[in-house]
PDB file of N, CA and C in Angstrom:
ATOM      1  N   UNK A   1      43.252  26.709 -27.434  1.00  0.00           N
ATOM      2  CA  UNK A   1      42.581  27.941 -27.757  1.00  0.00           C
ATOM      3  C   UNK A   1      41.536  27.657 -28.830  1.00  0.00           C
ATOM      4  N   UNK A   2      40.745  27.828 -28.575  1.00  0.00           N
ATOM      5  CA  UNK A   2      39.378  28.092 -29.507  1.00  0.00           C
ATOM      6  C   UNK A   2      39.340  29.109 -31.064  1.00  0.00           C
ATOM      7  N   UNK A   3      38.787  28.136 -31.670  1.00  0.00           N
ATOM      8  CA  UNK A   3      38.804  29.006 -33.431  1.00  0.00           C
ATOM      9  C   UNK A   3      37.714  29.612 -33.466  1.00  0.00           C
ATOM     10  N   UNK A   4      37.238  30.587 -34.077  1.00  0.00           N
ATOM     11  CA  UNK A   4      36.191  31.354 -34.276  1.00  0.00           C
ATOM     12  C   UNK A   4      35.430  30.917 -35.913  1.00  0.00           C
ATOM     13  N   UNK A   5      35.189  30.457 -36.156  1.00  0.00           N
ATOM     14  CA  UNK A   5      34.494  30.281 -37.460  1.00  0.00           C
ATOM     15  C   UNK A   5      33.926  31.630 -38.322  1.00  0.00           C
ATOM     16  N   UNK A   6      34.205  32.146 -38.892  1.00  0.00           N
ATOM     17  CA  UNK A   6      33.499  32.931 -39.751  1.00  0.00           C
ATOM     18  C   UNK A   6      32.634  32.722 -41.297  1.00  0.00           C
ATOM     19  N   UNK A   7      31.611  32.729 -41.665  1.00  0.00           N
ATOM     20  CA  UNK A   7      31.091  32.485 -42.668  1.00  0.00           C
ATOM     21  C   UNK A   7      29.943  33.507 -43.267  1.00  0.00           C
ATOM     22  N   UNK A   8      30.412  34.004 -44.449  1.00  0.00           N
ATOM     23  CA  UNK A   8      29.709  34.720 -45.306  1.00  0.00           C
ATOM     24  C   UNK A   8      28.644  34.380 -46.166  1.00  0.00           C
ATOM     25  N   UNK A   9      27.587  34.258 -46.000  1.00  0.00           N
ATOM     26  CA  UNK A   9      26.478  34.050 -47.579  1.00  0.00           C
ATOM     27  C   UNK A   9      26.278  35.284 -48.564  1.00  0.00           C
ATOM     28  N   UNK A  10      27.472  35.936 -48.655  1.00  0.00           N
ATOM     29  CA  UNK A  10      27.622  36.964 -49.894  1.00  0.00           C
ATOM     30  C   UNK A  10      27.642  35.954 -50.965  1.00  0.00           C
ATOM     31  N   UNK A  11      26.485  36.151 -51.930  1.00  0.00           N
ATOM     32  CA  UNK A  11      27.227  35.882 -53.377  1.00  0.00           C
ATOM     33  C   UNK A  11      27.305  37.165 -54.000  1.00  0.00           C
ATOM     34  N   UNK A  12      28.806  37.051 -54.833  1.00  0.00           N
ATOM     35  CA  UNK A  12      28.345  38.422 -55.788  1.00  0.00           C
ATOM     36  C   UNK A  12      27.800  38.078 -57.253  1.00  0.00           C
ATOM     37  N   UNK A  13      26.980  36.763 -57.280  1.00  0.00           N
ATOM     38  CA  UNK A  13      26.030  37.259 -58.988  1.00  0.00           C
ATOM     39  C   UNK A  13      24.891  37.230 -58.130  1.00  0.00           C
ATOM     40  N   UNK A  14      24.359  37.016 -56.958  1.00  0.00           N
ATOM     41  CA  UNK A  14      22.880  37.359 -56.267  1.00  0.00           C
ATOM     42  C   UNK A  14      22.740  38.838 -56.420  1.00  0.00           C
ATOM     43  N   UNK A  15      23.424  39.639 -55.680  1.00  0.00           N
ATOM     44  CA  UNK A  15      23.861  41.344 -55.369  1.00  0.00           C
ATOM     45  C   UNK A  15      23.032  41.233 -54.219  1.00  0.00           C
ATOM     46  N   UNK A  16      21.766  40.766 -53.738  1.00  0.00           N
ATOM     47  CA  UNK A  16      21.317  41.203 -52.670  1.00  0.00           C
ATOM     48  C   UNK A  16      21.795  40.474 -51.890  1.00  0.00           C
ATOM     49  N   UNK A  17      22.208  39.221 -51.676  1.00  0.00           N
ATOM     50  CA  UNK A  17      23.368  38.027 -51.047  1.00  0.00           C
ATOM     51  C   UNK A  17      22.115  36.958 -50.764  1.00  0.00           C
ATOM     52  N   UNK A  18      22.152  36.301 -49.754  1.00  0.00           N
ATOM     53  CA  UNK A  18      21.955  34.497 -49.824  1.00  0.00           C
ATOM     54  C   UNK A  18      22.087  34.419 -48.812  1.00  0.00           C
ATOM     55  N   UNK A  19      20.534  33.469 -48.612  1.00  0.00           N
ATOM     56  CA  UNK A  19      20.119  33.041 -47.118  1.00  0.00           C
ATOM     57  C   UNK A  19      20.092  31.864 -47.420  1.00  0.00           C
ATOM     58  N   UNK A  20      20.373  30.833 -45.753  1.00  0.00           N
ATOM     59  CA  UNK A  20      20.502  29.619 -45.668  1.00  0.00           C
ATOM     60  C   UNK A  20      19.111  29.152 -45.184  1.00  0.00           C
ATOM     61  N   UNK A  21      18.199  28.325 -45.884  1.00  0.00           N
ATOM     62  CA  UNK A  21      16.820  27.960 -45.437  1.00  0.00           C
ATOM     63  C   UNK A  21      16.707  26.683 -45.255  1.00  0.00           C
ATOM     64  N   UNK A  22      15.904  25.983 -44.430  1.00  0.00           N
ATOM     65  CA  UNK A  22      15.902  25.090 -44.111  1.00  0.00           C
ATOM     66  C   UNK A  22      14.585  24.394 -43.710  1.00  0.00           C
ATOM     67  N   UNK A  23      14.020  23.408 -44.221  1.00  0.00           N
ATOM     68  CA  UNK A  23      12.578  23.527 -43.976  1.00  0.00           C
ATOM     69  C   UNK A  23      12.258  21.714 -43.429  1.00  0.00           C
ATOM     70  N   UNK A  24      10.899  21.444 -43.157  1.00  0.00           N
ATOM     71  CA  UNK A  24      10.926  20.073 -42.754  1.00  0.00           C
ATOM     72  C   UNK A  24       9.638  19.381 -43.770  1.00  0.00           C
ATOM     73  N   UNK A  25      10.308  18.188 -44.378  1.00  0.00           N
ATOM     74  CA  UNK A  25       9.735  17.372 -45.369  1.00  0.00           C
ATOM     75  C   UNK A  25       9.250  16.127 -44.938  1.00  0.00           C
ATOM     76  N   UNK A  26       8.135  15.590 -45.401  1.00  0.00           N
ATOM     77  CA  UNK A  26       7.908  13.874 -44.994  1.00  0.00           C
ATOM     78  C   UNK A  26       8.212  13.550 -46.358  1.00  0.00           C
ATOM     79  N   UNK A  27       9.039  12.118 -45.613  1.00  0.00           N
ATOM     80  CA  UNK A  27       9.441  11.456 -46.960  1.00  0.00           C
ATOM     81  C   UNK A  27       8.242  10.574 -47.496  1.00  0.00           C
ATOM     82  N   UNK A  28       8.171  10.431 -48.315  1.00  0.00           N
ATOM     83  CA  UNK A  28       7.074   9.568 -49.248  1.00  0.00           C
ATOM     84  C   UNK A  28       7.341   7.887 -48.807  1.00  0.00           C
ATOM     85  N   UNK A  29       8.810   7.646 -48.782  1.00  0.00           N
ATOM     86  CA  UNK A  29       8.824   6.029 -48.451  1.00  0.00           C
ATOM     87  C   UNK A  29       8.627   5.708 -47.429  1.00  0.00           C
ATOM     88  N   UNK A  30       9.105   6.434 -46.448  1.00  0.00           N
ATOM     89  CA  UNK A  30       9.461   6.126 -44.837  1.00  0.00           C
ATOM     90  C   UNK A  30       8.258   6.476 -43.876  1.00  0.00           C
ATOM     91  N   UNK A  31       7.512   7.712 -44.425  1.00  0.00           N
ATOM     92  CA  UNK A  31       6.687   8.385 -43.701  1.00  0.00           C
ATOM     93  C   UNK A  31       7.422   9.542 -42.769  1.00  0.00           C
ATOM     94  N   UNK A  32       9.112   8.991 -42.296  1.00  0.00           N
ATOM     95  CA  UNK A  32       9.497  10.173 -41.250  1.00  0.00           C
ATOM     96  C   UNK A  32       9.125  11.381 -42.107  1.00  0.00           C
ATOM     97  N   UNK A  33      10.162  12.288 -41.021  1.00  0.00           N
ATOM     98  CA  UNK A  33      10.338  13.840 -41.491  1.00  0.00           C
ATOM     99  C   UNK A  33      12.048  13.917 -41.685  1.00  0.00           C
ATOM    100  N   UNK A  34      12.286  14.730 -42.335  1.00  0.00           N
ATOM    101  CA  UNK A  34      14.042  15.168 -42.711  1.00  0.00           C
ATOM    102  C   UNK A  34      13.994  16.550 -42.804  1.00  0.00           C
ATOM    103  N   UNK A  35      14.878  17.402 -42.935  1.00  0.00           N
ATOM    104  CA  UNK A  35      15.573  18.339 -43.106  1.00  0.00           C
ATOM    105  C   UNK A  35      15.693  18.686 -44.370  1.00  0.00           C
ATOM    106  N   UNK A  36      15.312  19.609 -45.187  1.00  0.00           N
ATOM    107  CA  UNK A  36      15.862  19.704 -46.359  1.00  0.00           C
ATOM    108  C   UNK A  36      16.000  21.267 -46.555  1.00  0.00           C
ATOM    109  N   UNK A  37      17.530  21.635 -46.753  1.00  0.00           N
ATOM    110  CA  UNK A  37      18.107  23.013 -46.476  1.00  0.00           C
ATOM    111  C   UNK A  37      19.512  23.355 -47.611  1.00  0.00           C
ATOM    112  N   UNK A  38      19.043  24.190 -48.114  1.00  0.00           N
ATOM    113  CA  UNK A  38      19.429  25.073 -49.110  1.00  0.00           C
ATOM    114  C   UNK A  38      20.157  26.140 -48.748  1.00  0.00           C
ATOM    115  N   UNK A  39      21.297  27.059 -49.773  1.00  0.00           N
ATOM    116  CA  UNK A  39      21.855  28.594 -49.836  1.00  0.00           C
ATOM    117  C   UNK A  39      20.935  28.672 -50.646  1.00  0.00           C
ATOM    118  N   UNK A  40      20.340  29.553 -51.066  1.00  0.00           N
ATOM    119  CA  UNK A  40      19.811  30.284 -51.950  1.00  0.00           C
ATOM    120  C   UNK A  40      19.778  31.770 -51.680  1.00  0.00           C
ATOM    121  N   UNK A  41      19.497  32.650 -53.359  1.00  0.00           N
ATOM    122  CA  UNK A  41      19.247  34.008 -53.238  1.00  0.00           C
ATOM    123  C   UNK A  41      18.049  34.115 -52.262  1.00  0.00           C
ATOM    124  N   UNK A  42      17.891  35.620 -51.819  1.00  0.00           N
ATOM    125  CA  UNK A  42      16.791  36.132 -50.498  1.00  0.00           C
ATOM    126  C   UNK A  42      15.599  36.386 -51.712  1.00  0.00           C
ATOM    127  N   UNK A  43      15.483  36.818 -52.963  1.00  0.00           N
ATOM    128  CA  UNK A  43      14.974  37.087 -53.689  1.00  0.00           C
ATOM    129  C   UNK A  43      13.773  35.563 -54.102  1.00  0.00           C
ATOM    130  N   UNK A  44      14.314  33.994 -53.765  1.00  0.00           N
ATOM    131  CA  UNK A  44      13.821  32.886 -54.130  1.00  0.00           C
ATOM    132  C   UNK A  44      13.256  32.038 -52.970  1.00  0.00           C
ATOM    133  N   UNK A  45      13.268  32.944 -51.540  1.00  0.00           N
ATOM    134  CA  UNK A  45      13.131  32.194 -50.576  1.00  0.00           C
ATOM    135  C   UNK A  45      11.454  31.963 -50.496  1.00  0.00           C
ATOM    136  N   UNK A  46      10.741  32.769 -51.212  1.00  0.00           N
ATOM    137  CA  UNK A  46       9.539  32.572 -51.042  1.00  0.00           C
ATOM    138  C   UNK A  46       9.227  31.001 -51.741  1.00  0.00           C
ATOM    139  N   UNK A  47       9.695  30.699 -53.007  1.00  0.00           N
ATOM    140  CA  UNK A  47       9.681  29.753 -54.140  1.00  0.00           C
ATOM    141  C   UNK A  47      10.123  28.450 -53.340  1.00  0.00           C
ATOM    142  N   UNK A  48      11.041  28.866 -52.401  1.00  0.00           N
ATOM    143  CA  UNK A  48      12.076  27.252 -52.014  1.00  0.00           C
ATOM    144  C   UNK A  48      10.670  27.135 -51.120  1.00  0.00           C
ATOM    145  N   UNK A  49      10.203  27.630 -49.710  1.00  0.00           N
ATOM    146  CA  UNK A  49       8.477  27.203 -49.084  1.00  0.00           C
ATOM    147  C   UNK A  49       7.760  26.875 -49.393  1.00  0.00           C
ATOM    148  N   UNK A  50       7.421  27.226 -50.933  1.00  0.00           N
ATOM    149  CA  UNK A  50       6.266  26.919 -51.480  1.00  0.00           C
ATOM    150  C   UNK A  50       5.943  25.544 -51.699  1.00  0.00           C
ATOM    151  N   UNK A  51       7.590  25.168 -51.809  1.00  0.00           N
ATOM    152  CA  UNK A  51       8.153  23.896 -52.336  1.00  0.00           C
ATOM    153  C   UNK A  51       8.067  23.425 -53.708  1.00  0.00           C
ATOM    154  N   UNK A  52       8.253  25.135 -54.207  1.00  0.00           N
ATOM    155  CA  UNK A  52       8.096  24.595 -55.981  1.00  0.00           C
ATOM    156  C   UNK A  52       9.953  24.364 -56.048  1.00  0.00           C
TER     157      UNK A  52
END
């Protein structure tokens, strides 16, 4: 029988809660691309794109 996973991005010191972002980076040594993905507050998601 199959499990259902459930997962919350409530934080309660955010109050508005927390999104999972995820964006694509070139690495400086390699040249590829990677993944680089964060929880953060919904309030900072503009800041994590900016890539400050």
């Amino acid at each position: 029988m199959a499990k259902k996973a459930v997962a919350t991005l409530k934080d309660k010191t955010a109050g508005k809660g927390s999104v999972k972002c995820i964006r694509m980076v070139r690495s400086q040594r390699t040249g590829a691309y990677m993944f680089q993905e964060d929880i953060i507050p919904t309030d900072k998601e503009k800041d994590f794109f900016a890539g400050k």
